[in-house]
C-alpha atoms as a PDB file:
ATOM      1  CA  UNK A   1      96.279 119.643 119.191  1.00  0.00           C
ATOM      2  CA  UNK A   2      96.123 115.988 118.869  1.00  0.00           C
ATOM      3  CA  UNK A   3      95.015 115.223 122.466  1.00  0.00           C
ATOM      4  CA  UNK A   4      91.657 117.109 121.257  1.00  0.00           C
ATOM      5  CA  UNK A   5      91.650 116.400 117.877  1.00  0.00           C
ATOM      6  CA  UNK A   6      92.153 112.312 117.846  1.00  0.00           C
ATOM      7  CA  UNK A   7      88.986 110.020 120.108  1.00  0.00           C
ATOM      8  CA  UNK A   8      90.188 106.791 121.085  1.00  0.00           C
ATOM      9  CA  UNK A   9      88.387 103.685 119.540  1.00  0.00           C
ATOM     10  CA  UNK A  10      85.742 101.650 121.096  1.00  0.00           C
ATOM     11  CA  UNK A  11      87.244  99.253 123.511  1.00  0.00           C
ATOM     12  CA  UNK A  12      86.139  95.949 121.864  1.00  0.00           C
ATOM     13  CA  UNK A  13      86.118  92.747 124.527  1.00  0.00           C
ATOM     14  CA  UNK A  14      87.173  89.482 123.854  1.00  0.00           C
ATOM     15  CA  UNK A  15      84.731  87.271 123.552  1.00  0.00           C
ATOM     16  CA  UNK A  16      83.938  84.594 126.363  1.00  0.00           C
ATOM     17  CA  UNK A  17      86.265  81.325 125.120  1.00  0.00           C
ATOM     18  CA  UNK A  18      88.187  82.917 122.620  1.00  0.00           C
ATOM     19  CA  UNK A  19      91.979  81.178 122.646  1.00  0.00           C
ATOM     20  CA  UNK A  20      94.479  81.221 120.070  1.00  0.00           C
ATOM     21  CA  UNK A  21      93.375  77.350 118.618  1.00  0.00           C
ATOM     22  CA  UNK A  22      89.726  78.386 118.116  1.00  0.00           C
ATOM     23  CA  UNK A  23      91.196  81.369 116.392  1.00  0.00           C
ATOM     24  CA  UNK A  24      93.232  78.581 113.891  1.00  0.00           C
ATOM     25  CA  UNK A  25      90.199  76.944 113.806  1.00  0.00           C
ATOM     26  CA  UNK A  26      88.292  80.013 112.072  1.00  0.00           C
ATOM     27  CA  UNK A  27      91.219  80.475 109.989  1.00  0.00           C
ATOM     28  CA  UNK A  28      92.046  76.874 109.038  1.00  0.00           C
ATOM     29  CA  UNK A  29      87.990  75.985 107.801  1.00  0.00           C
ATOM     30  CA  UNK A  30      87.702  79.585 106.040  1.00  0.00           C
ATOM     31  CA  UNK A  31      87.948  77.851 102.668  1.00  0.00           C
ATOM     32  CA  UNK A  32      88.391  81.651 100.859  1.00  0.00           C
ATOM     33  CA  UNK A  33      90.896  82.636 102.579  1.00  0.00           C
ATOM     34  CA  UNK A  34      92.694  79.430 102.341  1.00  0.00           C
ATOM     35  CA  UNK A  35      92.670  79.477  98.496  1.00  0.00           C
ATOM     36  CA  UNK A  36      94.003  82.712  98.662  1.00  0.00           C
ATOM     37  CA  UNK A  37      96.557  82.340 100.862  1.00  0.00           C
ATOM     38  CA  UNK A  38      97.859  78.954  98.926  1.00  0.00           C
ATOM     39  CA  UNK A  39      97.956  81.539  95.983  1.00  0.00           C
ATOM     40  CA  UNK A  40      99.565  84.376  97.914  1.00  0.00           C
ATOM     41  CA  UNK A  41     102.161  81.324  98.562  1.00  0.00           C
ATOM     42  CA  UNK A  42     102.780  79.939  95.199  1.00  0.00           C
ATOM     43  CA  UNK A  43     103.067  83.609  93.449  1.00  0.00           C
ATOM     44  CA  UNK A  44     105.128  84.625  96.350  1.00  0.00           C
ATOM     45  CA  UNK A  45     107.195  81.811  95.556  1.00  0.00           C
ATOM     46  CA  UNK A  46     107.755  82.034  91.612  1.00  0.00           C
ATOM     47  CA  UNK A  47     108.532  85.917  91.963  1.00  0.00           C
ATOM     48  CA  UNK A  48     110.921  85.054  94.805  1.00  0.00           C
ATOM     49  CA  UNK A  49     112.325  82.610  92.755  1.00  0.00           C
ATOM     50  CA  UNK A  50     113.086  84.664  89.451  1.00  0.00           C
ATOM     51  CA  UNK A  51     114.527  87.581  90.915  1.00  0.00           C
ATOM     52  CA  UNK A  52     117.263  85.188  92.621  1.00  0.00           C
ATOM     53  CA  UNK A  53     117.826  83.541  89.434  1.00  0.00           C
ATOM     54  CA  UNK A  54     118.199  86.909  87.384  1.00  0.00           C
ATOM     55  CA  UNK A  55     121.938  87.282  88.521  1.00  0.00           C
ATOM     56  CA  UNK A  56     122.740  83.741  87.567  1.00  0.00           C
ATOM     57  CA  UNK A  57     120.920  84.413  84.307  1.00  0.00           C
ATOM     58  CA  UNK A  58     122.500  87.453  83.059  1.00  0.00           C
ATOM     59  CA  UNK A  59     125.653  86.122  84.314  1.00  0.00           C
ATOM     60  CA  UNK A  60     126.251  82.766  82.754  1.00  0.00           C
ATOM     61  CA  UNK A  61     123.415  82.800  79.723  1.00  0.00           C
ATOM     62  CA  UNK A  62     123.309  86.232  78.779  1.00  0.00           C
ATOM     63  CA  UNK A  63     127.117  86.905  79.702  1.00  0.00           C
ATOM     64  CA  UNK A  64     126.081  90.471  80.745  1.00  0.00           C
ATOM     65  CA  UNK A  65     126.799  90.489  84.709  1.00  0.00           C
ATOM     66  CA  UNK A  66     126.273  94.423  84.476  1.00  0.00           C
ATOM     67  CA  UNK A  67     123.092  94.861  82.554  1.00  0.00           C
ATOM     68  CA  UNK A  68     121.027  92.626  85.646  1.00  0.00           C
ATOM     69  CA  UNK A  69     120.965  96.063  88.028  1.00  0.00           C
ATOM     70  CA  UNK A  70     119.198  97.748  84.816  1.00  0.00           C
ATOM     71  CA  UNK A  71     117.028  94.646  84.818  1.00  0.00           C
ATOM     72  CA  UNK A  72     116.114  94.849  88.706  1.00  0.00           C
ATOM     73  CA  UNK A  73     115.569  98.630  88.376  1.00  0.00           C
ATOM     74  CA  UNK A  74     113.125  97.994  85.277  1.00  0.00           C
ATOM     75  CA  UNK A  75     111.496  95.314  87.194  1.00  0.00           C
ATOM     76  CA  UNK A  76     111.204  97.351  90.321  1.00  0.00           C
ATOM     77  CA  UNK A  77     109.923 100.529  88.144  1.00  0.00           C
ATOM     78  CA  UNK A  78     107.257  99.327  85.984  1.00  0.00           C
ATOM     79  CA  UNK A  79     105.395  97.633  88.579  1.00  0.00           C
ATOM     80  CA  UNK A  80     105.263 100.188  90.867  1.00  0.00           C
ATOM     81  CA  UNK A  81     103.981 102.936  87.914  1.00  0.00           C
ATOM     82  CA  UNK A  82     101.605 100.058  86.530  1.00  0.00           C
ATOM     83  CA  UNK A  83      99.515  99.739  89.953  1.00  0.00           C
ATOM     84  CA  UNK A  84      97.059 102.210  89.259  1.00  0.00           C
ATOM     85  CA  UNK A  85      96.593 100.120  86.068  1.00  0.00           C
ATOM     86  CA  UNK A  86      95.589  97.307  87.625  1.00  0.00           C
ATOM     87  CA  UNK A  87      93.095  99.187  90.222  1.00  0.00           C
ATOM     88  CA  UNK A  88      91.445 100.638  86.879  1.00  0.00           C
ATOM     89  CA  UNK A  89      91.208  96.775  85.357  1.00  0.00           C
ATOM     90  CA  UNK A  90      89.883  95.378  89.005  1.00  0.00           C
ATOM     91  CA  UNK A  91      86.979  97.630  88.602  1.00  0.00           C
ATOM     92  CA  UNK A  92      86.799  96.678  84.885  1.00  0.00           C
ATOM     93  CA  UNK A  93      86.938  92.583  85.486  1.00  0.00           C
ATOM     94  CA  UNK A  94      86.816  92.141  88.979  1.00  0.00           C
ATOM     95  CA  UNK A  95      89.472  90.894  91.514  1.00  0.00           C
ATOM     96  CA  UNK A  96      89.747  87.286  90.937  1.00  0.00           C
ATOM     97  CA  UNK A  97      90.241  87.789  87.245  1.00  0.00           C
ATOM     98  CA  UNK A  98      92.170  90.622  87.478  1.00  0.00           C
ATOM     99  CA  UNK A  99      94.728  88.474  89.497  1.00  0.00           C
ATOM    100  CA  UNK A 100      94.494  85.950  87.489  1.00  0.00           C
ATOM    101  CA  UNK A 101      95.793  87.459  84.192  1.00  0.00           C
ATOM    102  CA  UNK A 102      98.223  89.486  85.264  1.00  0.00           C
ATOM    103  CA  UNK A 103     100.046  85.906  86.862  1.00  0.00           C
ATOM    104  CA  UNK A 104      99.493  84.999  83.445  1.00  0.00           C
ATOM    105  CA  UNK A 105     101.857  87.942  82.275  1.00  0.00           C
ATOM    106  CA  UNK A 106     104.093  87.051  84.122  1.00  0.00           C
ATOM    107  CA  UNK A 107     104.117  83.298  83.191  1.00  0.00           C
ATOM    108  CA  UNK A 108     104.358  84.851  79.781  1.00  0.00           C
ATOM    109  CA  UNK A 109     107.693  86.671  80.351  1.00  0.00           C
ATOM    110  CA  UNK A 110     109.942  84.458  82.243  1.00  0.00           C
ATOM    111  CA  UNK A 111     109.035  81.501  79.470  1.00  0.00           C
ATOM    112  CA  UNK A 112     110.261  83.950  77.007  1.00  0.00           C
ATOM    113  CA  UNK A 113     112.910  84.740  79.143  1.00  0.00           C
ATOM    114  CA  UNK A 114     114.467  81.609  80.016  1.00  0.00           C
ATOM    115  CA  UNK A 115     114.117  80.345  76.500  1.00  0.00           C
ATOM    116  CA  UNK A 116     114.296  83.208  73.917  1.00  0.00           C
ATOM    117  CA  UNK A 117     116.393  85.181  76.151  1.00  0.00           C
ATOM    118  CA  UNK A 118     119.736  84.302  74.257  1.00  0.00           C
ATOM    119  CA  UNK A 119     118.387  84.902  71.225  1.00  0.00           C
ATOM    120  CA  UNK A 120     117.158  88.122  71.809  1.00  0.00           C
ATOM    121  CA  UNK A 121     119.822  90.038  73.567  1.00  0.00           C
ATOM    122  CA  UNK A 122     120.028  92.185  76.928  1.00  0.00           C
ATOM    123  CA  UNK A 123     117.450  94.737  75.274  1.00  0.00           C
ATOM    124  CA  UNK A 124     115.028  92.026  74.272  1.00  0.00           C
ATOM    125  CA  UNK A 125     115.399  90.502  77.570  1.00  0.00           C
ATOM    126  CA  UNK A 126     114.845  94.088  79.057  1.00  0.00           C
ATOM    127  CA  UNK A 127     111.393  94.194  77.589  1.00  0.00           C
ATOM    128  CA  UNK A 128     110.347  90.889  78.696  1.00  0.00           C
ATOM    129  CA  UNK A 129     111.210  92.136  82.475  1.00  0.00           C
ATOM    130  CA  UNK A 130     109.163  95.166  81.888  1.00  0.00           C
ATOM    131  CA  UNK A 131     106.567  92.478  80.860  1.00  0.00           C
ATOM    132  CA  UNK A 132     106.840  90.701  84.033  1.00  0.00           C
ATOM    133  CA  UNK A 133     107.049  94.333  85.854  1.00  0.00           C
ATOM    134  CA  UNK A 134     103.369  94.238  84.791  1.00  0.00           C
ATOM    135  CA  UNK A 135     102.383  91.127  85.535  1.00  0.00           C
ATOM    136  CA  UNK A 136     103.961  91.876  89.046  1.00  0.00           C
ATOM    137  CA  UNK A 137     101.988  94.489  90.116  1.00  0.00           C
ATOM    138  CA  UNK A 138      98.949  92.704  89.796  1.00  0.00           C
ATOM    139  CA  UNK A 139     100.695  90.605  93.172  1.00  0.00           C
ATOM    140  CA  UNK A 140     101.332  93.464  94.765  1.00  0.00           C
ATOM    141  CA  UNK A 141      97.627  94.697  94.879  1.00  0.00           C
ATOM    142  CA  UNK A 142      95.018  92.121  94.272  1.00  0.00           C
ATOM    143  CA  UNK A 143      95.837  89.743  97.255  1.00  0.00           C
ATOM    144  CA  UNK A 144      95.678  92.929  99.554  1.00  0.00           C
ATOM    145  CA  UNK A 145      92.424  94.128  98.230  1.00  0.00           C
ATOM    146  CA  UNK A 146      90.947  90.221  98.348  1.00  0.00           C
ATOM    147  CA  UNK A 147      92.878  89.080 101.775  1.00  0.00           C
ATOM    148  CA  UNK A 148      89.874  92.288 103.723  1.00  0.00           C
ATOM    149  CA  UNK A 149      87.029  90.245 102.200  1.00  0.00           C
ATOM    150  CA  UNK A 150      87.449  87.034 103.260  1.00  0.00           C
ATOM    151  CA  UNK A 151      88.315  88.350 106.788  1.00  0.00           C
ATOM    152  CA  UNK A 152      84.797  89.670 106.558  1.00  0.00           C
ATOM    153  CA  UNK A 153      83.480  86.662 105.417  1.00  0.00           C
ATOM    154  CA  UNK A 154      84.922  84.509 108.848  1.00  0.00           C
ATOM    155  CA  UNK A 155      83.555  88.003 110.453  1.00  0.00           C
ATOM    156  CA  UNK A 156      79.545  87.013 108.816  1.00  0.00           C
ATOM    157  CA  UNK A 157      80.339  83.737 109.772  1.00  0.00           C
ATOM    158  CA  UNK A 158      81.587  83.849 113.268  1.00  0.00           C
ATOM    159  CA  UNK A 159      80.329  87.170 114.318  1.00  0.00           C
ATOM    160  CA  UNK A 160      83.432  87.681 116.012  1.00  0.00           C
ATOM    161  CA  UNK A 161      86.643  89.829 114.424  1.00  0.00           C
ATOM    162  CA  UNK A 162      90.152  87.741 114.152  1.00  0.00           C
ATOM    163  CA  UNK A 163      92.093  89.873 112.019  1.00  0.00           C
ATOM    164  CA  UNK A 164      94.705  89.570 114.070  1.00  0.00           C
ATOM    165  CA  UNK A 165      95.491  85.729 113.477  1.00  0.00           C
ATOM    166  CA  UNK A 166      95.009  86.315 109.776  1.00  0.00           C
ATOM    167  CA  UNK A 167      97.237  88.839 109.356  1.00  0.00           C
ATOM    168  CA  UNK A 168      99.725  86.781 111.352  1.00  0.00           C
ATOM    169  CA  UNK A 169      99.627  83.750 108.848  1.00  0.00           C
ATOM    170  CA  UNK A 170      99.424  86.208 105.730  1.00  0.00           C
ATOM    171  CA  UNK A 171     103.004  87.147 106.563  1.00  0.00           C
ATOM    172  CA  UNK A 172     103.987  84.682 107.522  1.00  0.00           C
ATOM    173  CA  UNK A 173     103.174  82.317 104.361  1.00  0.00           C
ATOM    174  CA  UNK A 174     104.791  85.174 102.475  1.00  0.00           C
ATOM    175  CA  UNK A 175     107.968  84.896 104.625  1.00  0.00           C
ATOM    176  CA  UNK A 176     107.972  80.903 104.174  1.00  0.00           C
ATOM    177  CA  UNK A 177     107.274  81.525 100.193  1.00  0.00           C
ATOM    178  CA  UNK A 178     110.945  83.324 100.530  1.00  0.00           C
ATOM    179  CA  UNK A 179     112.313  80.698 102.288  1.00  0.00           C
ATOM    180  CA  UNK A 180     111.260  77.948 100.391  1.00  0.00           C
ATOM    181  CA  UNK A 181     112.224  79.951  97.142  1.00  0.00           C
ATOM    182  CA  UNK A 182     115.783  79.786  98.203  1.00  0.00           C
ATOM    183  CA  UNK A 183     115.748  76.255  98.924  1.00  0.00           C
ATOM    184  CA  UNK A 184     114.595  75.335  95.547  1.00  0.00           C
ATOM    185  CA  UNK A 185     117.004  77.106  94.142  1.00  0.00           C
ATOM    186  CA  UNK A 186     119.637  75.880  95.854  1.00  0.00           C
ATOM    187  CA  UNK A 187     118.862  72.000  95.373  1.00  0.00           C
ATOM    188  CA  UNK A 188     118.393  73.287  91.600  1.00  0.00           C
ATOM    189  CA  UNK A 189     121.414  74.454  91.079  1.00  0.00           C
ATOM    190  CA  UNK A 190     123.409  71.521  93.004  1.00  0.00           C
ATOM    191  CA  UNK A 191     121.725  69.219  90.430  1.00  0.00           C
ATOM    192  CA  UNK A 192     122.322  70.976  87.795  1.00  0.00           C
ATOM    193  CA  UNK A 193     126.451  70.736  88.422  1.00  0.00           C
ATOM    194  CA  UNK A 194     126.714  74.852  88.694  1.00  0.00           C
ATOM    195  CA  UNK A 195     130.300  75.965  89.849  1.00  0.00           C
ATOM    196  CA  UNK A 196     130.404  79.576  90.630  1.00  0.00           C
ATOM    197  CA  UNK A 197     132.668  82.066  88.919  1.00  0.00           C
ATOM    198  CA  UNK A 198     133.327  79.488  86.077  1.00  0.00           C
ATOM    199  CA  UNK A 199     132.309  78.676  82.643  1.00  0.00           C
ATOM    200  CA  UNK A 200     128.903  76.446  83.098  1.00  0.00           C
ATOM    201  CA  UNK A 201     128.397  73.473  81.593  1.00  0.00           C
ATOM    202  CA  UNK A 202     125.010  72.650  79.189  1.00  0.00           C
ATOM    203  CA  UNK A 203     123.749  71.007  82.108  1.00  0.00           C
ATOM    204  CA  UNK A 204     124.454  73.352  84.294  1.00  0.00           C
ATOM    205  CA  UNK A 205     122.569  75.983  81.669  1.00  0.00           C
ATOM    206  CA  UNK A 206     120.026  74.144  81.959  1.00  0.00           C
ATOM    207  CA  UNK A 207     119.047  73.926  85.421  1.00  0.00           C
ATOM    208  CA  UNK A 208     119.322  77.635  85.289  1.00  0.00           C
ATOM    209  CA  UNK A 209     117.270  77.886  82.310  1.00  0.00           C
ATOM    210  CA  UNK A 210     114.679  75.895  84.122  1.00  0.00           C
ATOM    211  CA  UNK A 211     115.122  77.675  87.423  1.00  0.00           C
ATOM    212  CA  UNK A 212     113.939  80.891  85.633  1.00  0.00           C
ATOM    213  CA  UNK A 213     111.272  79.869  83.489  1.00  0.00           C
ATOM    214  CA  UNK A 214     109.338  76.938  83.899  1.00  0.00           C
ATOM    215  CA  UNK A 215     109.802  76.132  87.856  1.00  0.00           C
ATOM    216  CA  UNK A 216     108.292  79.781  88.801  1.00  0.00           C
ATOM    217  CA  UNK A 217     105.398  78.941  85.769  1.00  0.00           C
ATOM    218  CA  UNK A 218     104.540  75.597  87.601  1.00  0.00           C
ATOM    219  CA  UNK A 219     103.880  77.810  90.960  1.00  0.00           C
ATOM    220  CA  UNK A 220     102.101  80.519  89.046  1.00  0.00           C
ATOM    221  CA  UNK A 221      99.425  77.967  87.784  1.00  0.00           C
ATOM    222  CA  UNK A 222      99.312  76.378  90.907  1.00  0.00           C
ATOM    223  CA  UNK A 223      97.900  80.053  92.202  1.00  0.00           C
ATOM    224  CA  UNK A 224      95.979  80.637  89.149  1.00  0.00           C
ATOM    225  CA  UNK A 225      94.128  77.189  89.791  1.00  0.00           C
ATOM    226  CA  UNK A 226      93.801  78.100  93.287  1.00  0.00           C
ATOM    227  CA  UNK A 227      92.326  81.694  92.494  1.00  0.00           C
ATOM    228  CA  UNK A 228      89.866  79.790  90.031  1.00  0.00           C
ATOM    229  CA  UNK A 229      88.004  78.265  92.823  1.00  0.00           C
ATOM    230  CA  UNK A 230      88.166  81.141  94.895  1.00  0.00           C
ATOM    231  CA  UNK A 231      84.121  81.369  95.449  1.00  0.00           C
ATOM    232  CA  UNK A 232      84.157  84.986  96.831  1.00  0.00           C
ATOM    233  CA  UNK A 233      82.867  87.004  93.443  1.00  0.00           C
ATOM    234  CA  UNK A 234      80.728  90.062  93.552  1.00  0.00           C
ATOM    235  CA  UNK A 235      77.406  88.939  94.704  1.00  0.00           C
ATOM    236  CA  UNK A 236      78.828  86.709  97.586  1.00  0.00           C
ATOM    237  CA  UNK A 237      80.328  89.717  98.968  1.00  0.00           C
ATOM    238  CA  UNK A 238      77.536  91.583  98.812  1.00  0.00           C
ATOM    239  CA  UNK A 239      75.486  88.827 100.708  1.00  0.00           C
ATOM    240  CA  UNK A 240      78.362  89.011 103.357  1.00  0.00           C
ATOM    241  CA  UNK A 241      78.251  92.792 103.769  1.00  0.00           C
ATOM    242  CA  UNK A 242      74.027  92.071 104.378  1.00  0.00           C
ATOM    243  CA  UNK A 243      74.954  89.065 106.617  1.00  0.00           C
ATOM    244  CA  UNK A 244      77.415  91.615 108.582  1.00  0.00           C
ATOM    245  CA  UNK A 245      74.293  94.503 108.622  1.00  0.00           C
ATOM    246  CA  UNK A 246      72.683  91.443 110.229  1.00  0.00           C
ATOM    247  CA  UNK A 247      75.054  90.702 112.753  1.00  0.00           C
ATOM    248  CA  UNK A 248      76.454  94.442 113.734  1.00  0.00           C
ATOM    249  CA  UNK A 249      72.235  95.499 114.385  1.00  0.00           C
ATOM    250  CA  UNK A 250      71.504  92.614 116.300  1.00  0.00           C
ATOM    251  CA  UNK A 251      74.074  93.525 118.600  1.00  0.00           C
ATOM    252  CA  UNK A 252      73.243  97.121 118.612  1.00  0.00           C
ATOM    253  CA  UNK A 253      69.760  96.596 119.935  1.00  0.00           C
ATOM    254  CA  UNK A 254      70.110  96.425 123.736  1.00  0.00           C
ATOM    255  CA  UNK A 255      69.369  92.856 125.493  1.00  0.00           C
ATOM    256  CA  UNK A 256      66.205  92.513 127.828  1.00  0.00           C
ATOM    257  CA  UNK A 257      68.158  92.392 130.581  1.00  0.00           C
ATOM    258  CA  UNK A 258      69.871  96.020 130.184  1.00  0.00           C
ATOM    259  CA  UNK A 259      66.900  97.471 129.123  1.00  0.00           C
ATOM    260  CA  UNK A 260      65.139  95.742 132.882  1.00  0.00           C
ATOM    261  CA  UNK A 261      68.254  97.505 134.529  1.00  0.00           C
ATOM    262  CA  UNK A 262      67.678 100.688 132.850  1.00  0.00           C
ATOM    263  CA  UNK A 263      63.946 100.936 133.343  1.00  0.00           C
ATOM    264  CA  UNK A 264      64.676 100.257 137.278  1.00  0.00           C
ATOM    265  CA  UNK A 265      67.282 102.893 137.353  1.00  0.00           C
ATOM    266  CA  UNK A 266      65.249 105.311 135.944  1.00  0.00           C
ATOM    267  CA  UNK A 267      62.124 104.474 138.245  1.00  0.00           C
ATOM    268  CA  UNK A 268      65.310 105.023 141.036  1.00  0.00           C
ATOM    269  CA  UNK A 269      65.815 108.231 139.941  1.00  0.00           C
ATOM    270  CA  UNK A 270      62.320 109.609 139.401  1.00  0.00           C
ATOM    271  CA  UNK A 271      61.788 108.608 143.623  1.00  0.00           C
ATOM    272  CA  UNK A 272      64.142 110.781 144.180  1.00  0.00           C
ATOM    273  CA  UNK A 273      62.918 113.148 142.093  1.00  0.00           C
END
């Protein structure tokens, strides 16, 4: 049933000259994609680097080692039931804003984590990751839906389809976000005097207050600068949907030369007719 039911897809051939460093090239001077990507990075990076410090967090500030799983689970939860929410507000406010505030959520609640935290207890604390749950989703689905259009913009550009090489460096930027997330908080907490398994010293307090709140804000407005000149709003797209009409008919029409070859094929045929 498959065999007849499924057509392969049009064999598409490489163009003449293509090489993996032209194909960095195209990526590398694609200045949308590049300010998305540097904010795919920097978000990447904050969200990696709050959900390693929630252990330390609930551990050593909060003194509630247990209550962190409810927190991860919350976390987890509410941004996975809050994506259709922000699919409803990207079609309200568009893409780029969308993105934009709900980083700005989550700037919100790890502030008021890593400062009114104490104060307000494991259920207060809850809330505030149900806050960030929110502002997380918005990461999970607006650099997805805005990562397609500036792949067609190289395509109106270039005329010729890399979304191979993109896809490449999307992951792995997200995969060096991770990385780099763990180094940070490492070297924080080796400044910051922390001794596992003990009882921390105010320094030590600190760095993990800081790890939490403010060092993941700093990346988050590095992405929400970086999404503010992101040039690729509603009426550029459309202009590079009508540059790719452009592109896609001009190579539909058949060159001179095929249609000489088909004219004396035909004449070929019709002799021996």
């Amino acid at each position: 049933m498959t065999f007849f039911s499924i057509k392969e897809p049009p064999e598409v051939k490489k163009p003449a000259g293509e090489n993996v460093l032209k194909s960095l090239q195209d990526v590398f001077t694609n200045r949308p994609y590049l300010l998305l990507v540097s904010a795919w990075f920097s978000n990447s990076t904050a969200v990696a680097i709050m959900q390693t410090m929630l252990i330390y967090f609930y551990k050593y500030v909060l003194h509630d080692e247990g209550a962190v799983t409810l927190a991860m689970i919350t976390l987890l939860v509410v941004t996975m039931l809050t994506i259709p929410a922000w699919v409803w507000i990207t079609k309200k406010m568009g893409k780029k804003s969308a993105y934009v505030l709900g980083m700005t959520f989550t700037l919100v609640s790890v502030m008021g984590v890593a400062f009114g935290g104490e104060r307000m207890g494991t259920s207060g604390t809850l809330a505030l990751m149900a806050l960030a749950g929110f502002g997380f989703s918005s990461h999970y689905v607006l650099p997805w839906a805005m990562a397609p259009d500036t792949i067609e913009y190289a395509y109106a550009r270039s005329g010729v389809r890399r979304e191979g090489i993109y896809y490449s460096v999307w992951t792995f930027v997200v995969a060096l976000g991770g990385a780099f997330a763990g180094f940070l908080v490492g070297q924080g907490l080796n400044l910051g005097g922390y001794v596992p398994d003990v009882e921390q010293t105010a320094r030590s307090l600190l760095s993990i207050r800081l790890l939490i709140g403010p060092l993941p804000v700093l990346f988050i407005l590095l992405g929400n600068l970086a999404v503010y000149f992101y040039p690729l709003d509603q009426k550029r797209y459309e202009a590079v949907q009508a540059q790719i009409r452009a592109i896609e008919a001009e190579k539909a029409q058949p060159k001179p030369e095929v249609i000489g070859t088909i004219n004396n094929v035909t004449e070929v045929l019709i002799r021996k007719i």
